[in-house]
Protein backbone atom coordinates (compact mmCIF):
# COMPACT_ATOMS: atom_id res chain seq x y z
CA UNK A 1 102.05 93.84 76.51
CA UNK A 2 101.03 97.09 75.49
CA UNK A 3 97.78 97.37 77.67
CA UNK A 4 99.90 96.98 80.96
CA UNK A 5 102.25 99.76 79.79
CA UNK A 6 99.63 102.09 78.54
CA UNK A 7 97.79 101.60 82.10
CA UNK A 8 100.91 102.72 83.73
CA UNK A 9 101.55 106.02 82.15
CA UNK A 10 97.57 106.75 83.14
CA UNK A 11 97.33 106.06 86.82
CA UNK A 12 101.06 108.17 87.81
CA UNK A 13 100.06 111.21 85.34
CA UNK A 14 97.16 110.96 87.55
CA UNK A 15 98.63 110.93 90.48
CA UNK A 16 101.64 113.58 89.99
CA UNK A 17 99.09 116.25 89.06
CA UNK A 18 96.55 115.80 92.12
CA UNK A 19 100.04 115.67 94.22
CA UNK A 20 101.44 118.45 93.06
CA UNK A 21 98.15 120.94 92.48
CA UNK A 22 97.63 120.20 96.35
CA UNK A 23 100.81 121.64 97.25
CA UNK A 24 100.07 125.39 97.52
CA UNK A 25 102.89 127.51 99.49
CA UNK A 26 104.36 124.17 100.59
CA UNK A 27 106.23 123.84 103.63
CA UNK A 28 106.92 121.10 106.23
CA UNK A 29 106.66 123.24 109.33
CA UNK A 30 103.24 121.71 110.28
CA UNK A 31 103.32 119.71 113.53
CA UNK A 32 100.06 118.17 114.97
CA UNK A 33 98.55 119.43 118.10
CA UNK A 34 99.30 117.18 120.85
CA UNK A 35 95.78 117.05 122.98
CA UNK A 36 95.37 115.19 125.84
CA UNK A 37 96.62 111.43 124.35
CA UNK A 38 93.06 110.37 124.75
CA UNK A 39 89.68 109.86 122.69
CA UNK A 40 88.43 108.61 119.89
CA UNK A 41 91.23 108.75 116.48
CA UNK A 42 89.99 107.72 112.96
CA UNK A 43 92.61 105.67 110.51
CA UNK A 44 92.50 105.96 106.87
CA UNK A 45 94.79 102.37 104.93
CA UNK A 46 94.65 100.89 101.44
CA UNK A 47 92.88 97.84 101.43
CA UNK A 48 95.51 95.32 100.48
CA UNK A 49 95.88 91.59 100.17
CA UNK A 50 93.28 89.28 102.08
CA UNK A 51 95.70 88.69 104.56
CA UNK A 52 97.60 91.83 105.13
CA UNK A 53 93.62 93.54 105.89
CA UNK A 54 92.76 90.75 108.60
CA UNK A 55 96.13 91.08 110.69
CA UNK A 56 95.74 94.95 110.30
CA UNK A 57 91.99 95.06 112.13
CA UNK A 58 93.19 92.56 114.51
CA UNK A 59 96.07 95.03 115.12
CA UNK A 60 93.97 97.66 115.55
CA UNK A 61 91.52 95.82 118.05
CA UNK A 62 94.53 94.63 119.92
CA UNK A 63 95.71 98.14 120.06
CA UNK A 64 91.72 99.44 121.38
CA UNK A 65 91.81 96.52 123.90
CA UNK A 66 95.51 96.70 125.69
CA UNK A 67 94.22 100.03 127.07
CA UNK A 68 91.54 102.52 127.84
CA UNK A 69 92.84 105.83 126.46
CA UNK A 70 92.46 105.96 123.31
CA UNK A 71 90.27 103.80 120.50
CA UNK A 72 91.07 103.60 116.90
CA UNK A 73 88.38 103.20 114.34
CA UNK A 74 89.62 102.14 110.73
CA UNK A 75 88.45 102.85 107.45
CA UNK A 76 89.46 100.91 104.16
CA UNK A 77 89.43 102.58 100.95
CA UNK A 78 90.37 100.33 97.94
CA UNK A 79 94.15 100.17 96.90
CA UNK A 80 93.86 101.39 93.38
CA UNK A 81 92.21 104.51 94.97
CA UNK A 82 93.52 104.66 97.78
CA UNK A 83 96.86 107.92 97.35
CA UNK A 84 94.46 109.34 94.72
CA UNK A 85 91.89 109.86 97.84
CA UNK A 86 94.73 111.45 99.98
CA UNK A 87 96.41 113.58 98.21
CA UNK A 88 93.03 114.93 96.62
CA UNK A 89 91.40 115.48 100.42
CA UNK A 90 91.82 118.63 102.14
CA UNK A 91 93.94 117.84 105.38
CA UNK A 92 90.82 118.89 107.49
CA UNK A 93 89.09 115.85 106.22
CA UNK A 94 91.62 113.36 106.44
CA UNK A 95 91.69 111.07 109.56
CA UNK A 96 93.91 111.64 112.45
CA UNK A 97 95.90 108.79 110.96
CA UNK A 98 96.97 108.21 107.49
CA UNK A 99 98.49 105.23 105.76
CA UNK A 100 100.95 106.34 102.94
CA UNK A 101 102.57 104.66 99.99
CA UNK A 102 106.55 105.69 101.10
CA UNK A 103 107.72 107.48 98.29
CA UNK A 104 104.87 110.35 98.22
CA UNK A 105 106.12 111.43 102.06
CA UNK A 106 107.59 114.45 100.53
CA UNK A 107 104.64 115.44 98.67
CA UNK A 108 102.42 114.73 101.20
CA UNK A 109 104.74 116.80 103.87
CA UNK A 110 105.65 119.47 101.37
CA UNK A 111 101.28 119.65 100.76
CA UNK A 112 100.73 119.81 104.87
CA UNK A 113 99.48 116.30 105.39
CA UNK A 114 101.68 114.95 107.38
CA UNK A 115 103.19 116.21 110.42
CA UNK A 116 106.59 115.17 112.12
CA UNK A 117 105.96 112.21 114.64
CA UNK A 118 109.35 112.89 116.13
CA UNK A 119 107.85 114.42 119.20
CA UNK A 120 104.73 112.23 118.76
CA UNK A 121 106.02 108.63 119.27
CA UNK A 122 108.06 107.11 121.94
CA UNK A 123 112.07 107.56 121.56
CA UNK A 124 112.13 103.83 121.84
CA UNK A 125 109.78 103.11 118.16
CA UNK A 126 112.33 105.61 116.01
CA UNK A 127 115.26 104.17 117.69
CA UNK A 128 113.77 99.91 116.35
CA UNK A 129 113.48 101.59 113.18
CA UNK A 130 115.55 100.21 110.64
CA UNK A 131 118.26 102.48 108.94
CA UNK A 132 116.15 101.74 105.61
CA UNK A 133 113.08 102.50 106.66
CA UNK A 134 114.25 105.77 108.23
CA UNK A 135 115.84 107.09 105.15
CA UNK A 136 112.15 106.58 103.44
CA UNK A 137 110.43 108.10 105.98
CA UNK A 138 112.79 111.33 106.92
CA UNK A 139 112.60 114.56 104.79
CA UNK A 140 115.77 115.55 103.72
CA UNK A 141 114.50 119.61 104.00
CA UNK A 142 114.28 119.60 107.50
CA UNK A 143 115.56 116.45 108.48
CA UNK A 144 112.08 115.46 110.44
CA UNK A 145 110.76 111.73 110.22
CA UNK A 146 107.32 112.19 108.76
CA UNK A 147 106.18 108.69 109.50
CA UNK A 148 106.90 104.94 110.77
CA UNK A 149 106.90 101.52 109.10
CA UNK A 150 105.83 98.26 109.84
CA UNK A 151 107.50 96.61 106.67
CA UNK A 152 110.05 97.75 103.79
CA UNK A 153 110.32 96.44 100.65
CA UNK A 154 113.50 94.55 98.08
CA UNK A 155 114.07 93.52 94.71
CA UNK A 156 115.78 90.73 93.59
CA UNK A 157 115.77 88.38 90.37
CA UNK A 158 113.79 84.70 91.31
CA UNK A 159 115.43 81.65 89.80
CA UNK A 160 114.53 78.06 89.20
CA UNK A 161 117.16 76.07 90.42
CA UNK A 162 116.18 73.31 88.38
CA UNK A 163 115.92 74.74 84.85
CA UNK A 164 119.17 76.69 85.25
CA UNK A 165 121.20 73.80 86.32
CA UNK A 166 119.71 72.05 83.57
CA UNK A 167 120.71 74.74 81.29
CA UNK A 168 124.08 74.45 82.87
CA UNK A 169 124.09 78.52 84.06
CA UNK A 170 125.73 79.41 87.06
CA UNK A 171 124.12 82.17 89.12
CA UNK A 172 125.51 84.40 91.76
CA UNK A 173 125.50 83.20 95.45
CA UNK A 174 125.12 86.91 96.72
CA UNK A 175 125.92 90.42 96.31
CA UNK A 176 129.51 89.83 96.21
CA UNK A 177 129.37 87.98 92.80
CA UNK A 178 126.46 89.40 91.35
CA UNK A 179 126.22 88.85 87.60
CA UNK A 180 127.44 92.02 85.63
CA UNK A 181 124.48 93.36 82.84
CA UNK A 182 127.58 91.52 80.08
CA UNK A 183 127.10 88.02 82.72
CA UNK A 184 122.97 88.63 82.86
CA UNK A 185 122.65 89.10 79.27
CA UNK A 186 125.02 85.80 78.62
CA UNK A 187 122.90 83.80 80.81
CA UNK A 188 119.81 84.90 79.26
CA UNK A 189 121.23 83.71 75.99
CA UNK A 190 121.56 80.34 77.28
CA UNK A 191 118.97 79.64 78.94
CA UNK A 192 116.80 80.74 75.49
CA UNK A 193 119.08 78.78 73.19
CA UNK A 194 117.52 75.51 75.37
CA UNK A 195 113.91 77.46 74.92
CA UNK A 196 111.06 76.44 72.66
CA UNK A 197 110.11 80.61 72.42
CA UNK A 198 113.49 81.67 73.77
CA UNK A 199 111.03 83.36 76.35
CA UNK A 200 113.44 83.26 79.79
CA UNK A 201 112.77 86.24 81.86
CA UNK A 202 109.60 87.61 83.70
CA UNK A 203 109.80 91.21 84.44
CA UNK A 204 105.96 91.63 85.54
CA UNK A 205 104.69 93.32 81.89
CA UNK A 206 101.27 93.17 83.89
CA UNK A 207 102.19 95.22 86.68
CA UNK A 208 100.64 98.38 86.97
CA UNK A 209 100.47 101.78 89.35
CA UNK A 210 104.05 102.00 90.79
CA UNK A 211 106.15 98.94 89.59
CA UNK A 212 107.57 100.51 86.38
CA UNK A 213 109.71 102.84 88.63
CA UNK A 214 110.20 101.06 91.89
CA UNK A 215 111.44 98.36 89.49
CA UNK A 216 113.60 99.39 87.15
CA UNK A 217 114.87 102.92 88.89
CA UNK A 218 117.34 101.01 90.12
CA UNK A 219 119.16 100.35 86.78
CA UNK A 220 119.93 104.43 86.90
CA UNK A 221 122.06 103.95 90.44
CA UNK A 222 123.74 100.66 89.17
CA UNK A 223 124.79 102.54 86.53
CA UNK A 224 126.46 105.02 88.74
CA UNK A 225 124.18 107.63 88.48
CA UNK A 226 120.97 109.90 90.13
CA UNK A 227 117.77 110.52 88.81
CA UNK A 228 118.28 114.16 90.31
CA UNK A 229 120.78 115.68 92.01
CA UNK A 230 120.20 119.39 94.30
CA UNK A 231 116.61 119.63 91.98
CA UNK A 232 118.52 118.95 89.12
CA UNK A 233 117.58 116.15 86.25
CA UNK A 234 119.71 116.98 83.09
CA UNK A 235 123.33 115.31 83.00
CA UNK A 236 121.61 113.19 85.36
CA UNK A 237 118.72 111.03 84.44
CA UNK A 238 120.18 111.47 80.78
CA UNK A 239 123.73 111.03 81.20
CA UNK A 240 125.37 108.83 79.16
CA UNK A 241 125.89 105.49 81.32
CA UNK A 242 122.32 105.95 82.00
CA UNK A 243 121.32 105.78 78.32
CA UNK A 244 123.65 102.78 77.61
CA UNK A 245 121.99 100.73 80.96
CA UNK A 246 118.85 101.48 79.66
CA UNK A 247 119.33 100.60 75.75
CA UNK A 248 121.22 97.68 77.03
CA UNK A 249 118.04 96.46 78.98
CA UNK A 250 115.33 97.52 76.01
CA UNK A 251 117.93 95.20 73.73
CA UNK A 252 116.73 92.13 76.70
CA UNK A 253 112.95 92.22 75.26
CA UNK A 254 113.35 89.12 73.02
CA UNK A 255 114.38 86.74 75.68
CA UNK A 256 110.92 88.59 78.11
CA UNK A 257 107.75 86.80 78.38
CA UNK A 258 104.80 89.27 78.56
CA UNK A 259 103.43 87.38 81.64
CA UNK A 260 99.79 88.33 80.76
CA UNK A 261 98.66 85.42 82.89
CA UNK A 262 101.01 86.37 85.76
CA UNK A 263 102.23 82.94 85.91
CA UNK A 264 105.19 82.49 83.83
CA UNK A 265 107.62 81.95 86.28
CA UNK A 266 104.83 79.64 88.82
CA UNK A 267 104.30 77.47 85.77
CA UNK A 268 107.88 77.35 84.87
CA UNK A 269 107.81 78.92 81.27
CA UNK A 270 110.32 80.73 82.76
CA UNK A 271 113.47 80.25 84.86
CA UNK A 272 113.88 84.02 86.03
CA UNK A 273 111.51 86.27 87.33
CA UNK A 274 112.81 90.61 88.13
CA UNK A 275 110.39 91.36 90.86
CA UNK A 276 109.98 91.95 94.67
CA UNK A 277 110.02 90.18 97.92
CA UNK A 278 105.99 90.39 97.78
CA UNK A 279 105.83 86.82 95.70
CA UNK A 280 108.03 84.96 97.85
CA UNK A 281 104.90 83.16 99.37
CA UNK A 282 103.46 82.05 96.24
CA UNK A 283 106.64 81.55 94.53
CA UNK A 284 107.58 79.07 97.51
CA UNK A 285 104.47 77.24 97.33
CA UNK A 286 105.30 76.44 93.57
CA UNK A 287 109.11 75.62 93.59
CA UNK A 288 110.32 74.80 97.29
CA UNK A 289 114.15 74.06 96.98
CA UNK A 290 113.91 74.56 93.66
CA UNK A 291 113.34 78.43 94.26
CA UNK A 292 116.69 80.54 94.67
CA UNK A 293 116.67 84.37 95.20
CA UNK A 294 119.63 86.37 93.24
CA UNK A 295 120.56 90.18 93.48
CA UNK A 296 119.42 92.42 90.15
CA UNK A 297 122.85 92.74 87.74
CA UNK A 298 125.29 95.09 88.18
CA UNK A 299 125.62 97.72 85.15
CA UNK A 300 128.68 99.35 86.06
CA UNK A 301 128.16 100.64 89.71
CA UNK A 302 127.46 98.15 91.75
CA UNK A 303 124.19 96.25 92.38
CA UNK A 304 121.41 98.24 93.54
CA UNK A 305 117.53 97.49 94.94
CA UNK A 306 114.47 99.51 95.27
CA UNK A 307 113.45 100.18 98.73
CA UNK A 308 110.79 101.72 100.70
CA UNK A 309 106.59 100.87 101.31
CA UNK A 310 103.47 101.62 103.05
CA UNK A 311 104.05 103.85 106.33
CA UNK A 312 101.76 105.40 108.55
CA UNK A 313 101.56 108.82 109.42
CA UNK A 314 99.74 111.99 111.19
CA UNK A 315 97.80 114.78 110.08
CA UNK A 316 98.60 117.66 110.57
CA UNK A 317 95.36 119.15 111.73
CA UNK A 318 94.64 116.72 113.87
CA UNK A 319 93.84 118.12 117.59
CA UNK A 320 95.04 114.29 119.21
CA UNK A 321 98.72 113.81 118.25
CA UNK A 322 99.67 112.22 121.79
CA UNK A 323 96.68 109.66 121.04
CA UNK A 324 97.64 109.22 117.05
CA UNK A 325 101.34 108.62 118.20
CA UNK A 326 100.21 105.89 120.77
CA UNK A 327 98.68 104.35 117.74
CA UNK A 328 101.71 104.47 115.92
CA UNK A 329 104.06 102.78 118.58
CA UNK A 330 101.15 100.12 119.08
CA UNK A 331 101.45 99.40 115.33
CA UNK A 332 105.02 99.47 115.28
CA UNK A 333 105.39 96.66 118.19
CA UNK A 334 107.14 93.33 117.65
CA UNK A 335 103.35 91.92 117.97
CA UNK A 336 101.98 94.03 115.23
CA UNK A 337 104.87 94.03 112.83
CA UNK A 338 105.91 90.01 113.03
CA UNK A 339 101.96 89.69 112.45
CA UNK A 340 101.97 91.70 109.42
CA UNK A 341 105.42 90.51 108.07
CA UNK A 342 104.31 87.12 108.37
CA UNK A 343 101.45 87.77 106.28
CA UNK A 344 102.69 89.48 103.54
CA UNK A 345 106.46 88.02 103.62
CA UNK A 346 107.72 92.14 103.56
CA UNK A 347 111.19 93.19 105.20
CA UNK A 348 110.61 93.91 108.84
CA UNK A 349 110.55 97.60 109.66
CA UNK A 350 112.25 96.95 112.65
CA UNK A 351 115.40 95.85 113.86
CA UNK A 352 114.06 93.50 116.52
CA UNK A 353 111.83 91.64 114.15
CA UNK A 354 114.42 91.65 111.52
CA UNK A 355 116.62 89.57 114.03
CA UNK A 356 114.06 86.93 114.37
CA UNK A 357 112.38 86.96 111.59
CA UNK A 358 112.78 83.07 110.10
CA UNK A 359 112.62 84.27 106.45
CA UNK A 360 115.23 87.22 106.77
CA UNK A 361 117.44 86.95 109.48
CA UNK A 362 120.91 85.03 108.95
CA UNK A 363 120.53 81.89 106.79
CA UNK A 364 117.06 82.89 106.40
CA UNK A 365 115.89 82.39 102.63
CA UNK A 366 115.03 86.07 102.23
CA UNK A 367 118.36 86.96 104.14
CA UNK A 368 119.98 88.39 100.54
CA UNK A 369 117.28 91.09 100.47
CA UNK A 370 117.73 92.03 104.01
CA UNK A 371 121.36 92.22 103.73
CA UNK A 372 120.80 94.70 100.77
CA UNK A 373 118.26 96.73 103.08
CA UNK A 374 121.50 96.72 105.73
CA UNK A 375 123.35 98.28 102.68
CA UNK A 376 120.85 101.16 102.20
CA UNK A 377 122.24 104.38 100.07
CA UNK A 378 120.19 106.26 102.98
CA UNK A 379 119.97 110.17 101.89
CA UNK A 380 123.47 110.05 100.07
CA UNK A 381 124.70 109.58 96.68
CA UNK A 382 124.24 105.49 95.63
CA UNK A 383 128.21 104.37 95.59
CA UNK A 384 129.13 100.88 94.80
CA UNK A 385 128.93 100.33 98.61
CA UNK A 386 125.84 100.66 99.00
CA UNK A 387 122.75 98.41 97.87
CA UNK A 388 119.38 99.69 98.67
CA UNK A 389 118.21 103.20 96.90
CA UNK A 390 115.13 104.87 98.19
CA UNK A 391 113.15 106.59 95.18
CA UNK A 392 113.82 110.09 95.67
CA UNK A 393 113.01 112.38 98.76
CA UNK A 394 111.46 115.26 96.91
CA UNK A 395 107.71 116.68 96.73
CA UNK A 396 108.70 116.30 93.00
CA UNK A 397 108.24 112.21 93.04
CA UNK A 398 104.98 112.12 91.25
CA UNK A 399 106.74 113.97 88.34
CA UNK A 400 109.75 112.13 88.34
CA UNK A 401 108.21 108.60 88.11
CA UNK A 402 105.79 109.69 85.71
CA UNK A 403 108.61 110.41 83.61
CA UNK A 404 110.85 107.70 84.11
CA UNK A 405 108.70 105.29 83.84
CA UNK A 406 107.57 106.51 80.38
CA UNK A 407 110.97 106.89 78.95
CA UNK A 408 111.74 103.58 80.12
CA UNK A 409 109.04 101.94 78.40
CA UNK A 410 109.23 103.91 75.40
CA UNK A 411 112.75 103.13 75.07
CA UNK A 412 111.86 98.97 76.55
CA UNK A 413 109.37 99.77 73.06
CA UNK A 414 112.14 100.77 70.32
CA UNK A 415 112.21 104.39 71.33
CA UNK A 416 115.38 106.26 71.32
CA UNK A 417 116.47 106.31 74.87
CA UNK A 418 118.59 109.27 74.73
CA UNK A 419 115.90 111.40 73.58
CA UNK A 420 112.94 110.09 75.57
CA UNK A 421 115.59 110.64 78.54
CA UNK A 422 116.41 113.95 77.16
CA UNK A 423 112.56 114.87 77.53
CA UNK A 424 112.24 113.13 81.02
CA UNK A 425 114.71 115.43 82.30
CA UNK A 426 113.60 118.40 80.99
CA UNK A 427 110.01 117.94 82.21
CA UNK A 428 111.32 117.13 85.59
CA UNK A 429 113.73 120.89 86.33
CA UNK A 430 110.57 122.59 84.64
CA UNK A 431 108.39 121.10 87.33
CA UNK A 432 110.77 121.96 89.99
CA UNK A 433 111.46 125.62 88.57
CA UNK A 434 107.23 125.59 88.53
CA UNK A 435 107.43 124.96 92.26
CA UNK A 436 109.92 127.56 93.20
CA UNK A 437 112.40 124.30 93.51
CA UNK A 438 110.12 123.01 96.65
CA UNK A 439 111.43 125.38 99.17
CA UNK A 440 115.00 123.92 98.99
């Protein structure tokens, strides 16, 4: 699935250099004037699945009705354009609020467009925060949350039931007896011996824009290591048990269907499928009982999970803070995020919604991935405690995925991993020596 690949490297080069090119001086010291809390505010959000669009304008005309103060007028822009239009748009022309894909906070911050919402929103939204969502949204630098969530985000590993009982392969009933990369690999044997193309896995080959990191990033923390630690990548990113977790993966590729349809694992040429809570719906729909949800395998430190998704945000130069903030808590009320969740099957944002949320709260069918959102890593150094990694909290993101995601692939492609890791690193600490390592 070469096209897929080749489409990924394209769209985050794109987006690390527009990212980082806007962030002259830096700094995170830019709140938003507060103004009187009332008027007319402007919203800027991707324009996302059928669903998620409708309950967000009847959120926002739910918001505009319950009161008199302030109205909120929303503007789409398409997804695939959507952080390229952001982060290339002076902060004087952005809207008074911003939606924002979770792990480019620190960019956006570090570039002055996005402002601290600590002062902006009422004590009682941070507070129903969850701890995960929190650890996306708060910039390590200054220790300021630079925006609030309505949903998070997990990774797991979909199973058929049926075909790997029929295959006679156990799989893990949680975290607590996930299957070791040695167990994964052993069960991927199997399950292709009984396997007219020994094709058994889905990993989403057609995914584009930010699934090659947000997926497979968290192979570097299971294996007991950071992608960067104090604005440092080498001996981390290219440490040893990094390069063995990641040649041990690129060794999975015969048993991987390319999934150029996007329905191997729907049409049951597969029984496993690595990907996010985001399928759930459909992959319901097509299985029912037969559909289990299993945590990714461990490769040495634990099991971990992505984290972290859409937030919204402030701008800096906005003169109606107060009003943008009311927004904020409007869209961050039970109504607004159960109405949203619902839609797109997401981890609550909240801890309120969490609790009665029928697909993720206790004996919920989703209830593994909020239990590994409970588990979150937060700001600190992934131990084998700890579940739930957010990508890193750095202005240097764009960078970093760019290059991860590239020596991944090249290594998923018969690369050598230790080199292409080897380069990764190095092109990360030259982009944070570039940047005067981001003011930190």
């Amino acid at each position: 699935m070469h096209v897929a690949r080749a489409r990924w490297g394209v769209v985050l080069a794109a987006t690390s250099v527009v990212a980082v090119s806007g962030c002259s001086g830096g700094g995170t010291d830019s709140g938003a004037e507060p103004g009187n809390g009332t008027g007319e505010i402007t919203v800027w959000a991707h324009q996302g699945q059928p669903a998620e669009v409708d309950v967000l304008q009847q959120t926002i005309d739910d918001c505009n009705a319950s009161q008199e103060d302030v109205q909120a007028t929303l503007q789409l822009i398409p997804e695939a354009d959507y952080m390229r239009t952001v982060t290339t748009t002076d902060p004087d022309e952005l809207p008074d609020v911003l939606e924002y894909d979770g792990p480019m906070m620190a960019s956006l911050a570090y570039a002055q467009k996005l402002a601290p919402v600590g002062d902006l929103v009422s004590a009682e939204t941070l507070e129903n925060q969850t701890d995960s969502v929190l650890a996306q949204n708060t910039y390590p630098a200054d220790g300021e949350v630079y925006g609030i969530s309505q949903y998070d985000s997990s990774l797991g590993i979909y199973g058929n039931k049926a075909l790997l009982d029929a295959a006679g392969v156990s799989y893990p009933q949680g975290l607590e007896d996930a299957w070791t990369a040695e167990e994964f690999e052993a069960a991927l044997q199997t399950l292709a011996a009984a396997d007219p193309d020994q094709k058994v896995l889905d990993i989403k080959e057609n995914y584009g824009a930010e699934w090659p990191t947000f997926g497979f990033l968290p192979i570097v923390y299971s294996a007991g290591e950071q992608v960067v630690e104090d604005g440092v990548a080498q001996g981390n990113l290219n440490s040893a048990p990094v390069v063995e977790a990641v040649e041990r993966f690129a060794g999975l590729r015969q048993y991987i269907d390319p999934n150029t349809d996007d329905k191997a694992f729907v049409d049951g040429r597969v029984p496993l499928s690595w990907v996010g809570h985001w399928v759930y719906n459909t992959y319901d729909e097509a299985l029912g009982e037969d559909l289990v949800v299993l945590p990714l395998p461990d490769f040495g430190a634990g099991p971990k999970s992505g984290q972290g998704s859409w937030a919204w945000g402030v701008n800096p130069a906005t003169e109606n803070g107060a009003a943008a903030g009311a927004l904020l808590d409007c869209l961050a009320s039970d109504e607004a995020v159960s109405g949203m969740t619902d839609a797109n099957a997401a981890p609550p944002g909240t801890t309120s919604v969490t609790a009665e949320s029928e697909l993720y709260q206790e004996g919920g069918p989703l209830e593994l991935f909020a239990r590994q959102l409970e588990l979150t890593c937060g700001d600190g150094e992934p131990t084998p405690d700890c579940v739930a990694v957010p990508r890193p909290v750095t202005p240097a993101y764009p960078v970093i995925s760019q290059q991860f995601s590239e020596a991944f692939f090249g290594a998923y492609d018969g690369g050598d991993a230790q080199e292409l890791l080897d380069s990764a690193a190095e092109l990360i600490d030259l982009d944070y020596q570039d940047n005067d390592n981001y003011g930190s």
